[in-house]
C-alpha atoms as a PDB file:
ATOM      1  CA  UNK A   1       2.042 -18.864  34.312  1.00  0.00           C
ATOM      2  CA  UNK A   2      -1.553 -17.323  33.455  1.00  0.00           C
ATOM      3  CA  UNK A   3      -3.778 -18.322  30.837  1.00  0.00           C
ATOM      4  CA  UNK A   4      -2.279 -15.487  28.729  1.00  0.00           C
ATOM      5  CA  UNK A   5       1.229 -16.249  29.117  1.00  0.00           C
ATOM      6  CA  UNK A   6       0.543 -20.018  27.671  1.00  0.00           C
ATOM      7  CA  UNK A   7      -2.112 -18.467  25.121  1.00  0.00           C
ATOM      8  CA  UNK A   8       1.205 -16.397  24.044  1.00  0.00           C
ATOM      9  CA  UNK A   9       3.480 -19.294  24.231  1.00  0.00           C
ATOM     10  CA  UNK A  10       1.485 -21.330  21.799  1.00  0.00           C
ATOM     11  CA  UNK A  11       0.818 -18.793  19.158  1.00  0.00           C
ATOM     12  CA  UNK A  12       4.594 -18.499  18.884  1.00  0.00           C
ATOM     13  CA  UNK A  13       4.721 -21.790  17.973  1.00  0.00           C
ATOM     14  CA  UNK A  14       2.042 -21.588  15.438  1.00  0.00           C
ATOM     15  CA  UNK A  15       3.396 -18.436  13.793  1.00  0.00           C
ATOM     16  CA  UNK A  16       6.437 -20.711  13.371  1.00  0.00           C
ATOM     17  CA  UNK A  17       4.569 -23.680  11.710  1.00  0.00           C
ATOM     18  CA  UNK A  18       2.522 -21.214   9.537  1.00  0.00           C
ATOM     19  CA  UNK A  19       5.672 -19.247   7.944  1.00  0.00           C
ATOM     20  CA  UNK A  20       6.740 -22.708   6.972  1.00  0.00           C
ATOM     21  CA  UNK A  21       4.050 -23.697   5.272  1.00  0.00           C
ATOM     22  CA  UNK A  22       3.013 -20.469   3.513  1.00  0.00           C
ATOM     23  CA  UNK A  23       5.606 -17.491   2.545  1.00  0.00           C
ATOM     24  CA  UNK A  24       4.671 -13.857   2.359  1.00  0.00           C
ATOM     25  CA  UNK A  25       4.707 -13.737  -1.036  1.00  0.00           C
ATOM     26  CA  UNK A  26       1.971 -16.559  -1.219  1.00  0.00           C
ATOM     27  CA  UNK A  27      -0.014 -14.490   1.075  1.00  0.00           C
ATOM     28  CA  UNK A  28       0.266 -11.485  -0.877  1.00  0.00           C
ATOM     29  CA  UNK A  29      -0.880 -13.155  -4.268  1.00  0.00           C
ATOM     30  CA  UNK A  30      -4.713 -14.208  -2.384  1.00  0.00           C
ATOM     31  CA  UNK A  31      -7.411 -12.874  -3.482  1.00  0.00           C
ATOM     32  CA  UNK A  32      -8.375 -11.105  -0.913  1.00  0.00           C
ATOM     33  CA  UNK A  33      -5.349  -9.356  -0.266  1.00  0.00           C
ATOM     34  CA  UNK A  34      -5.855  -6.579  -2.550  1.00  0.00           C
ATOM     35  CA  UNK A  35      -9.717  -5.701  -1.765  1.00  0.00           C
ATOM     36  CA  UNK A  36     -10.453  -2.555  -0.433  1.00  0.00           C
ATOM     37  CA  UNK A  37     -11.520  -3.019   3.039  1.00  0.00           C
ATOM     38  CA  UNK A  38     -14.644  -2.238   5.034  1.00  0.00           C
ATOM     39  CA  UNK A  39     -13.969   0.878   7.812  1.00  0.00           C
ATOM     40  CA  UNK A  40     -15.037   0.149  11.388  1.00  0.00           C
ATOM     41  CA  UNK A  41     -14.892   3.448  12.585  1.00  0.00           C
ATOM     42  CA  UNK A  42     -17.628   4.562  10.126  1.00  0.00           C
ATOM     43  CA  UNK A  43     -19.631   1.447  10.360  1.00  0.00           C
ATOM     44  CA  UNK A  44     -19.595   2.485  14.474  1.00  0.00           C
ATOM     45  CA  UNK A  45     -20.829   6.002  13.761  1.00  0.00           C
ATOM     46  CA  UNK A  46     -23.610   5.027  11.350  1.00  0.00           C
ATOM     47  CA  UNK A  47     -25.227   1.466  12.784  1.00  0.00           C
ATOM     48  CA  UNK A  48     -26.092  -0.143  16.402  1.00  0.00           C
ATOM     49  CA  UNK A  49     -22.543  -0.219  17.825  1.00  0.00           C
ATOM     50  CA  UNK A  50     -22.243  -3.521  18.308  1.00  0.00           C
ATOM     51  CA  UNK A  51     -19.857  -5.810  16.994  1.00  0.00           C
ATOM     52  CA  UNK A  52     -21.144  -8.886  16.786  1.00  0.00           C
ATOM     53  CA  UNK A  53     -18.749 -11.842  17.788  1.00  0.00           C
ATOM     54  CA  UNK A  54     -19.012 -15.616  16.478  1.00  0.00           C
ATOM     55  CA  UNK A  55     -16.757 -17.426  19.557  1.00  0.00           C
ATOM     56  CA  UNK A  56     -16.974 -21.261  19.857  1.00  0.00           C
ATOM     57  CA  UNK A  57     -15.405 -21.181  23.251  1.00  0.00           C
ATOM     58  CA  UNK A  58     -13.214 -19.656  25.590  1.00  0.00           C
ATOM     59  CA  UNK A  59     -10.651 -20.304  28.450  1.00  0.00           C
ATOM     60  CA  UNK A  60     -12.729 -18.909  30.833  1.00  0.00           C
ATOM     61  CA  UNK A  61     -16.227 -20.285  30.015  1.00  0.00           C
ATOM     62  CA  UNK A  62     -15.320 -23.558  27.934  1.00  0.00           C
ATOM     63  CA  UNK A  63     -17.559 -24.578  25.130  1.00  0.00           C
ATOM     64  CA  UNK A  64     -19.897 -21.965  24.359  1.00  0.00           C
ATOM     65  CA  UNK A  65     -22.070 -23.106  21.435  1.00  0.00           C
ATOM     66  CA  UNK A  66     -20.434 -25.716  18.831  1.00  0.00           C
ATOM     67  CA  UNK A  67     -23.412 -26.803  17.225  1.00  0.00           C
ATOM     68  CA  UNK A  68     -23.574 -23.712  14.479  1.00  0.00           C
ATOM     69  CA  UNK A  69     -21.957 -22.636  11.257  1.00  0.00           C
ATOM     70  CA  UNK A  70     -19.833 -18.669  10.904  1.00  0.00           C
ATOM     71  CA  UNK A  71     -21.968 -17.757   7.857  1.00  0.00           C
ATOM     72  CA  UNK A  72     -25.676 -18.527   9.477  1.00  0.00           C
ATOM     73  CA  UNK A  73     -24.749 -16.521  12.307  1.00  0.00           C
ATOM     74  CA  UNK A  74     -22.605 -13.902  11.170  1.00  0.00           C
ATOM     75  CA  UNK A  75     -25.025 -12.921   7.861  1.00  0.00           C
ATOM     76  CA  UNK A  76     -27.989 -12.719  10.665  1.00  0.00           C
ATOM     77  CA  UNK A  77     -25.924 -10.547  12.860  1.00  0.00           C
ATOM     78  CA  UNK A  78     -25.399  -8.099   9.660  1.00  0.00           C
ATOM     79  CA  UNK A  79     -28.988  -8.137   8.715  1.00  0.00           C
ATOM     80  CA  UNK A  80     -30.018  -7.436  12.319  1.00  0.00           C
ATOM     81  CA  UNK A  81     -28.114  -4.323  12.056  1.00  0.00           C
ATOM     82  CA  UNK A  82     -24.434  -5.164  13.478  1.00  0.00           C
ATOM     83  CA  UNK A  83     -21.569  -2.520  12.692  1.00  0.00           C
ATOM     84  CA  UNK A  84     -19.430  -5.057  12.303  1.00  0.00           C
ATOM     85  CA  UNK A  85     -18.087  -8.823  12.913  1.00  0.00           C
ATOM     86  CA  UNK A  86     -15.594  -9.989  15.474  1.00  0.00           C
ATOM     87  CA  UNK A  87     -14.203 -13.759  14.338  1.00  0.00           C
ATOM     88  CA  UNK A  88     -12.133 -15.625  16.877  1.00  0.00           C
ATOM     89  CA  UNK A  89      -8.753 -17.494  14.758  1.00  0.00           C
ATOM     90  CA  UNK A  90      -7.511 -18.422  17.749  1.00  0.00           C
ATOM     91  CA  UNK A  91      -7.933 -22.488  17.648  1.00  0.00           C
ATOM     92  CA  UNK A  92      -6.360 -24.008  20.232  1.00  0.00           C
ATOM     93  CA  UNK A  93      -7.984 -21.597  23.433  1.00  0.00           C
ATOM     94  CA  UNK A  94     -11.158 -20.440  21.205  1.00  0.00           C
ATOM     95  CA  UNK A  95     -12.116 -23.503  18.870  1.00  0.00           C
ATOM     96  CA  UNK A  96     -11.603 -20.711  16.049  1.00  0.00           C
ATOM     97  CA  UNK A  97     -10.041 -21.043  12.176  1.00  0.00           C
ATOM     98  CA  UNK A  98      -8.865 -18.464   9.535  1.00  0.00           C
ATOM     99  CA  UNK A  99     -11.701 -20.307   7.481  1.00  0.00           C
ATOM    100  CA  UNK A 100     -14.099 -18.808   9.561  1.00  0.00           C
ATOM    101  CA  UNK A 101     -13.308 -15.403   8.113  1.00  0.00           C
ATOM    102  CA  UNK A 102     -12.395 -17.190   4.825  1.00  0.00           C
ATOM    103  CA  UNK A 103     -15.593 -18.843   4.729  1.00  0.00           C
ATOM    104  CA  UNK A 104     -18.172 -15.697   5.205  1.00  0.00           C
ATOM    105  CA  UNK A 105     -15.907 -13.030   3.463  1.00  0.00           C
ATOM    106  CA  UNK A 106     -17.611 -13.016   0.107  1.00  0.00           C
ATOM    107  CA  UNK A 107     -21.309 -13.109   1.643  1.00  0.00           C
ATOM    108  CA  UNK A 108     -20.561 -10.325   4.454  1.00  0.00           C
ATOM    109  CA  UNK A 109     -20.700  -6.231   3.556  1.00  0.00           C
ATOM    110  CA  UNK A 110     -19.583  -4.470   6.750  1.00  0.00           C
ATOM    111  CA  UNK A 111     -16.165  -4.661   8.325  1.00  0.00           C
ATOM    112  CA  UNK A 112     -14.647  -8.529  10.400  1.00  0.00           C
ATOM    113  CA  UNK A 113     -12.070  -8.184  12.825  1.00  0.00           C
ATOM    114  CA  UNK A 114      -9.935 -10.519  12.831  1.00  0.00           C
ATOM    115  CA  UNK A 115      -9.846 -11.543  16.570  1.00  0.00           C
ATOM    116  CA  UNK A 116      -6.476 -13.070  17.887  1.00  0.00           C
ATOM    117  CA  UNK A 117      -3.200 -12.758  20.022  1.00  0.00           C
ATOM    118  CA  UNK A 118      -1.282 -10.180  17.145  1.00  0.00           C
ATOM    119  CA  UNK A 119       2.414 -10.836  18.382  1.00  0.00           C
ATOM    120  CA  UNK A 120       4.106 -10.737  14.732  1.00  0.00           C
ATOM    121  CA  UNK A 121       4.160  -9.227  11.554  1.00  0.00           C
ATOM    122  CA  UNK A 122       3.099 -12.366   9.665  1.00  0.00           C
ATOM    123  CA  UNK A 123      -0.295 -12.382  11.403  1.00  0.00           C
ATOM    124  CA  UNK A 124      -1.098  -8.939   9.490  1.00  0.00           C
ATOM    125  CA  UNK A 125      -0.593 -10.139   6.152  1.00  0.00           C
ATOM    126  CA  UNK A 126      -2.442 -13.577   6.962  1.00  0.00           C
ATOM    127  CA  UNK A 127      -5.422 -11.278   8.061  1.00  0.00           C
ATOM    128  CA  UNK A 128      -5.010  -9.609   5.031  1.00  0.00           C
ATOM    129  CA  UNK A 129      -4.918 -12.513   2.947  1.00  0.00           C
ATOM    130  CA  UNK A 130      -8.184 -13.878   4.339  1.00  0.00           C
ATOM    131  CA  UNK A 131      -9.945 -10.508   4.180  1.00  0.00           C
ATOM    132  CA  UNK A 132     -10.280  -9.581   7.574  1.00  0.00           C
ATOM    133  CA  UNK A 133     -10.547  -5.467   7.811  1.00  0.00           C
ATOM    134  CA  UNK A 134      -9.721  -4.721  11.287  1.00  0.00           C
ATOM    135  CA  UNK A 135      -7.011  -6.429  13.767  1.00  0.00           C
ATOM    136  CA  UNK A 136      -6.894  -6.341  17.397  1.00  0.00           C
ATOM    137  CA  UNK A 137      -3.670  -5.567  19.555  1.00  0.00           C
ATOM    138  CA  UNK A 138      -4.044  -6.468  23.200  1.00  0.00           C
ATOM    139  CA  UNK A 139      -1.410  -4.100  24.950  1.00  0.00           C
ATOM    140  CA  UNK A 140      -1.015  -6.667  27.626  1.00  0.00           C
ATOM    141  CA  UNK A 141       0.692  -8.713  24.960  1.00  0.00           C
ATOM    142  CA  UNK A 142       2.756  -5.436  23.784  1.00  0.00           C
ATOM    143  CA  UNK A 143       5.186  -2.851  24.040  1.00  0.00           C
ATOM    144  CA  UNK A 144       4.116   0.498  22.917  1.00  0.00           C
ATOM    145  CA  UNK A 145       6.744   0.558  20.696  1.00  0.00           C
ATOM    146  CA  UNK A 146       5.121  -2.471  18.781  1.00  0.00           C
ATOM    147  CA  UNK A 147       1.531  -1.196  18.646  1.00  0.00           C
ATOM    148  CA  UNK A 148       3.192   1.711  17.428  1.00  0.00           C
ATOM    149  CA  UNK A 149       5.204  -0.578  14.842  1.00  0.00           C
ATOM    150  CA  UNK A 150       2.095  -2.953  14.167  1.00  0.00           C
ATOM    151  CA  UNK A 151      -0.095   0.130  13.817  1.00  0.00           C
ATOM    152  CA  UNK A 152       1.861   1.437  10.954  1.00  0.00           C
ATOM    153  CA  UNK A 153       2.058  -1.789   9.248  1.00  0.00           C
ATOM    154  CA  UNK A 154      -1.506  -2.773  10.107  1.00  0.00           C
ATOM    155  CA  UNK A 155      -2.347   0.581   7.989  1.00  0.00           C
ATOM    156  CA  UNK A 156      -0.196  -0.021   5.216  1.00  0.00           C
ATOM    157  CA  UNK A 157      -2.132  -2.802   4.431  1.00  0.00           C
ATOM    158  CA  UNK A 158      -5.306  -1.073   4.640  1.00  0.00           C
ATOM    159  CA  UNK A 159      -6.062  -2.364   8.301  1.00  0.00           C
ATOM    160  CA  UNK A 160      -7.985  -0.571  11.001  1.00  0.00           C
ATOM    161  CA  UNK A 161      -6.511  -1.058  14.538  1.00  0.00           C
ATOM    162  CA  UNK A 162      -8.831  -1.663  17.510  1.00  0.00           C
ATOM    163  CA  UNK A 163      -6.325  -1.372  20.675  1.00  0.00           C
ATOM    164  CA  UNK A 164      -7.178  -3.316  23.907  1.00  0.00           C
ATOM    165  CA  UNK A 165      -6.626  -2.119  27.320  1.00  0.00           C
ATOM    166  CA  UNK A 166      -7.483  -3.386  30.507  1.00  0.00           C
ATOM    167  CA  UNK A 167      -5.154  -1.077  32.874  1.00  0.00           C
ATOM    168  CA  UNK A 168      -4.571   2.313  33.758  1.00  0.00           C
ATOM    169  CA  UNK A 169      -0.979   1.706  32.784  1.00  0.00           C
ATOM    170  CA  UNK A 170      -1.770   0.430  29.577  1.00  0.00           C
ATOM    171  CA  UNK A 171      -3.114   3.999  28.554  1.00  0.00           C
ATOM    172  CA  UNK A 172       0.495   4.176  27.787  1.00  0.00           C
ATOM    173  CA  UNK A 173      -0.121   2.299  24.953  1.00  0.00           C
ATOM    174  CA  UNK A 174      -1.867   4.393  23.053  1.00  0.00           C
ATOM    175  CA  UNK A 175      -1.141   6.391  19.831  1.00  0.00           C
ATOM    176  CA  UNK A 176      -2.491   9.226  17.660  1.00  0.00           C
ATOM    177  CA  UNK A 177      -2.504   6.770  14.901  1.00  0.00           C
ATOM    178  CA  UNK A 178      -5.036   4.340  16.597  1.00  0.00           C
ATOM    179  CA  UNK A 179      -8.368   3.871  14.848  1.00  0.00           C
ATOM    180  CA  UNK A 180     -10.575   2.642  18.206  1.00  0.00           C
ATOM    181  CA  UNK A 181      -9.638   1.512  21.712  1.00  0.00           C
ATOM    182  CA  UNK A 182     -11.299  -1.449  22.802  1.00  0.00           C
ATOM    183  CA  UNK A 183     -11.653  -1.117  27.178  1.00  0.00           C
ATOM    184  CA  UNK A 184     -12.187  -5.101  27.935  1.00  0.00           C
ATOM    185  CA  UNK A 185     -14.077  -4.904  31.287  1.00  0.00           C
ATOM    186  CA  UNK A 186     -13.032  -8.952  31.341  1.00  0.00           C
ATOM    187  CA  UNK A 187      -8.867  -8.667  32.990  1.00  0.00           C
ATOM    188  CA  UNK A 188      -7.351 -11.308  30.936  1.00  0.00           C
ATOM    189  CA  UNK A 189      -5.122 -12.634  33.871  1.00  0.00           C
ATOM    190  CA  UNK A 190      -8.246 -13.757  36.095  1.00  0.00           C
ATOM    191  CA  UNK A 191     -11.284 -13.283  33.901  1.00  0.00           C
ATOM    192  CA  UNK A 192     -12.876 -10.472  36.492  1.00  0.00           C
ATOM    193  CA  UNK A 193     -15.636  -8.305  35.045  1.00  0.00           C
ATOM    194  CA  UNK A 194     -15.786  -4.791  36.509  1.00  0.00           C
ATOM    195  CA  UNK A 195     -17.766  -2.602  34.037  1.00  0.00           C
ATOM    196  CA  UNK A 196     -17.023   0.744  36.342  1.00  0.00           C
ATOM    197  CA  UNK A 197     -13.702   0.046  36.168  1.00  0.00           C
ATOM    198  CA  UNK A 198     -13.702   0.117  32.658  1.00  0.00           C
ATOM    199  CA  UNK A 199     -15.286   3.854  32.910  1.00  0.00           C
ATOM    200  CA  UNK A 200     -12.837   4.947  34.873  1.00  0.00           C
ATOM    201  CA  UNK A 201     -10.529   4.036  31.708  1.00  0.00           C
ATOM    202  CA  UNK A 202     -12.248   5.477  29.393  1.00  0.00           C
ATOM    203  CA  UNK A 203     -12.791   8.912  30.921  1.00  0.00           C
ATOM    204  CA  UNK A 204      -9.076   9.381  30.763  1.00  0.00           C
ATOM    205  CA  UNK A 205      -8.958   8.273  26.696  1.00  0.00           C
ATOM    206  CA  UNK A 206      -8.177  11.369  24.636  1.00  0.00           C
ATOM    207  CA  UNK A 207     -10.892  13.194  23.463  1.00  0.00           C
ATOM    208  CA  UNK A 208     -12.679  12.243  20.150  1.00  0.00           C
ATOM    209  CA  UNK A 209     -11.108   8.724  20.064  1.00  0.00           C
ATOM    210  CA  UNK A 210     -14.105   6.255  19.481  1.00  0.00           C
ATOM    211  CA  UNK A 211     -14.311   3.394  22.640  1.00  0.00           C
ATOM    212  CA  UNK A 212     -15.196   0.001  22.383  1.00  0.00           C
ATOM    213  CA  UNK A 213     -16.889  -1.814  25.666  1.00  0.00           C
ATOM    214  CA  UNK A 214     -15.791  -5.066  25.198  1.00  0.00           C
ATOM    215  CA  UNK A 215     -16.836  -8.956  26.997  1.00  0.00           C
ATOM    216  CA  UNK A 216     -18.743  -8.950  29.931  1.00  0.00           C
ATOM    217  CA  UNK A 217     -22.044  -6.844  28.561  1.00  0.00           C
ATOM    218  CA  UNK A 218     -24.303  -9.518  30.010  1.00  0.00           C
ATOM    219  CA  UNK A 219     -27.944  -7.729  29.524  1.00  0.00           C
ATOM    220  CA  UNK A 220     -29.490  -4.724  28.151  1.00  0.00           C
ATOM    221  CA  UNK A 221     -29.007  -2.941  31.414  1.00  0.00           C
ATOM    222  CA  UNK A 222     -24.999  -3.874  31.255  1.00  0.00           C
ATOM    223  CA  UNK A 223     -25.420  -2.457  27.413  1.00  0.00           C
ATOM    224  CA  UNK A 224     -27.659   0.965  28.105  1.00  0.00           C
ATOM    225  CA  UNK A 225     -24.660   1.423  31.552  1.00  0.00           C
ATOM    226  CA  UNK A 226     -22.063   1.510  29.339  1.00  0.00           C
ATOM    227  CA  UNK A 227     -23.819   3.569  26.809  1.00  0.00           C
ATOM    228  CA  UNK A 228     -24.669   6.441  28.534  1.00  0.00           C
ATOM    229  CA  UNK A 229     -21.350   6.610  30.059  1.00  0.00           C
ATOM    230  CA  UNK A 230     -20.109   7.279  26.294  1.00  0.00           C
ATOM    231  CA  UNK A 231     -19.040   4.007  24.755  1.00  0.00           C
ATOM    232  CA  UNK A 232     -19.191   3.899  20.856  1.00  0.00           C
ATOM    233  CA  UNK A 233     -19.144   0.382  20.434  1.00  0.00           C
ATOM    234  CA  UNK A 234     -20.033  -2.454  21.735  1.00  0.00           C
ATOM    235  CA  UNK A 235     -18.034  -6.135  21.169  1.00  0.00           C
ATOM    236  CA  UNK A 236     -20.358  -8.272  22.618  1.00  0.00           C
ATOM    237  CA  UNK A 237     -19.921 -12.229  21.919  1.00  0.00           C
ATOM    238  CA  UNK A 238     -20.815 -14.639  24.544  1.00  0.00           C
ATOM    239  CA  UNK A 239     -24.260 -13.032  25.351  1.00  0.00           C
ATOM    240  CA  UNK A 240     -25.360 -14.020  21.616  1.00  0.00           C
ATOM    241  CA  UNK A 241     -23.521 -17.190  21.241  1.00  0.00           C
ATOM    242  CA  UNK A 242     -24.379 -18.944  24.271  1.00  0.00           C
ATOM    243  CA  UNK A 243     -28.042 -19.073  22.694  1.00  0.00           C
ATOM    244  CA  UNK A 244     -28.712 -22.132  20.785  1.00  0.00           C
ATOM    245  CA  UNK A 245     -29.763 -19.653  18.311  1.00  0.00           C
ATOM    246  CA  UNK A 246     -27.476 -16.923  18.480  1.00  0.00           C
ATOM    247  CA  UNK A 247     -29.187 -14.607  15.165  1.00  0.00           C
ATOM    248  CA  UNK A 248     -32.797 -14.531  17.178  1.00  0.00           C
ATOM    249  CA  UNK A 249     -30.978 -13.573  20.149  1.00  0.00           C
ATOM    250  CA  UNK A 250     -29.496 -11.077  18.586  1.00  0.00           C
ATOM    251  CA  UNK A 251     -32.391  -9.420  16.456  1.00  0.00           C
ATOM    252  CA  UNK A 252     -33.939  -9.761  19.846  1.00  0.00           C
ATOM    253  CA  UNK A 253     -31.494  -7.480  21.792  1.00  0.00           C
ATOM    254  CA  UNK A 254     -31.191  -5.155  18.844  1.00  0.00           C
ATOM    255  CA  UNK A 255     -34.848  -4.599  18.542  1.00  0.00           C
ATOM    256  CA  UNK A 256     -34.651  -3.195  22.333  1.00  0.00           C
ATOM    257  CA  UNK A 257     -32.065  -0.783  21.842  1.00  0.00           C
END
C-alpha cells in the first residue's frame, strides 16, 4: 500500500465522522458559504504567480516548521505579493485544520485553496463553508468521470478547480471546464522530483489553459526553469516554510523575481 492509498483510506473515514457531526444543511447556513469568492485564474495573470503554501508537515519530509501561526504567515505572503494561498486541511499526514482557512479568511483578500485529498461531495461544501475559493483534485485519486462530476459541483458553488497531474496518462483527466492544471513535479507514490518531466506534461496541455508548477521548486533557478518553459503559476510551500521565518523568506525570493 503507498502513502497515498492509506492517505485515501483515512480521509474516508473522516468524511464519515464529519457528515455525522455536521449535515449539509448546517454547512450551507455558515457564513462564509454565501461570499463571493476570490478568482485564481485572474489573481495568476495579474501578480507573482506564486501560490504561497502554509504546510506544517508532510509524509515525505516530516515536520516542516510547527513553531508559527496561518495568519502571520499567510497575511505576509499576501503583502509580499502572492497570487494566492494554498492551506493544507489534511491533519493526520500534514498537521493541517479547516481552522487554518477559518482562522485567516476574514484578514486575507486574494484567493485560498483549500489543499486536501477531494474524494466526496461533502468536502466541497465544507470548503465552501470555511471560505476556501479554490479546491484541488488530484487525478491519481480520480476517475475522469468524477473530476468531471466534482468540477461541475465545485462551480456551482462558486469554486475554481486546480487539477493535479503527475502522468502522461492522467492528461486523460482533463476537461474544458477546468480552471488551472496543477503539473506536481513531486510523484505522489515515491516522492521523486523530476522538473523536466513535468515539461514534458505540460507541452502536451491544451493550448491557453493556465499551468501550475507545483512542490519541488527548491531555488530561484528551479523557479526561473520552470518559468521560461511557460508555467503560470507557481505552488511553492516547503521552500518558504522550512524557514524559521517563512514571510522574510518569502519577500526575499519575491524581491528576486
Amino acid at each position: 500500500m503507498t502513502i497515498l492509498d492509506k492517505i485515501i483510506e483515512r480521509k474516508k473515514e473522516e468524511i464519515a465522522a464529519a457528515k455525522l457531526r455536521i449535515s449539509l444543511d448546517r454547512l450551507k447556513d455558515t457564513s462564509f458559504f454565501g461570499r463571493p469568492t476570490y478568482s485564481l485564474k485572474e489573481s495568476i495573470k495579474n501578480k507573482s504567480g506564486i501560490i504561497a503554501e502554509f504546510k506544517r508537515q508532510s509524509p515525505s519530509k516530516g515536520i516542516i516548521n510547527n513553531n508559527v501561526q496561518p495568519l502571520e504567515v499567510v497575511s505576509a505572503y499576501e503583502n509580499s505579493g502572492a497570487s494566492g494561498i494554498s492551506i493544507l486541511t489534511d491533519h493526520d499526514f500534514f498537521g493541517g485544520d479547516l481552522n487554518d482557512i477559518l482562522s485567516v479568511r476574514n484578514d486575507i483578500n486574494i484567493p485560498i485553496l483549500r489543499k486536501d485529498f477531494m474524494i466526496d461531495e461533502y468536502q466541497f461544501y465544507e470548503a465552501k463553508s470555511i471560505g476556501a475559493d479554490v479546491v484541488l483534485l488530484i487525478a491519481s485519486c480520480l476517475s475522469p468521470d468524477q473530476v468531471q462530476e466534482f468540477t461541475e459541483l465545485a462551480h456551482q458553488l462558486k469554486l475554481e478547480v486546480l487539477l493535479e497531474i503527475h502522468t502522461e496518462d492522467e492528461l486523460k483527466h482533463f476537461n474544458s471546464k477546468i480552471d488551472l492544471v496543477g503539473i506536481n513535479n513531486r510523484n505522489l507514490k515515491d516522492f521523486k522530483v523530476d522538473l523536466q518531466h513535468s515539461v514534458q506534461l505540460k507541452n502536451q496541455l491544451p493550448k491557453g489553459v493556465l499551468s501550475v508548477a507545483e512542490s519541488g521548486i527548491y531555488n530561484l533557478k528551479d523557479f526561473q526553469f520552470l518559468k521560461e518553459k511557460g508555467f503560470d503559476g507557481f505552488l511553492m510551500g516547503e521552500y518558504f516554510m522550512k524557514n524559521t521565518d517563512p514571510a522574510k523568506a518569502f519577500e526575499e525570493f519575491a524581491s528576486q523575481i
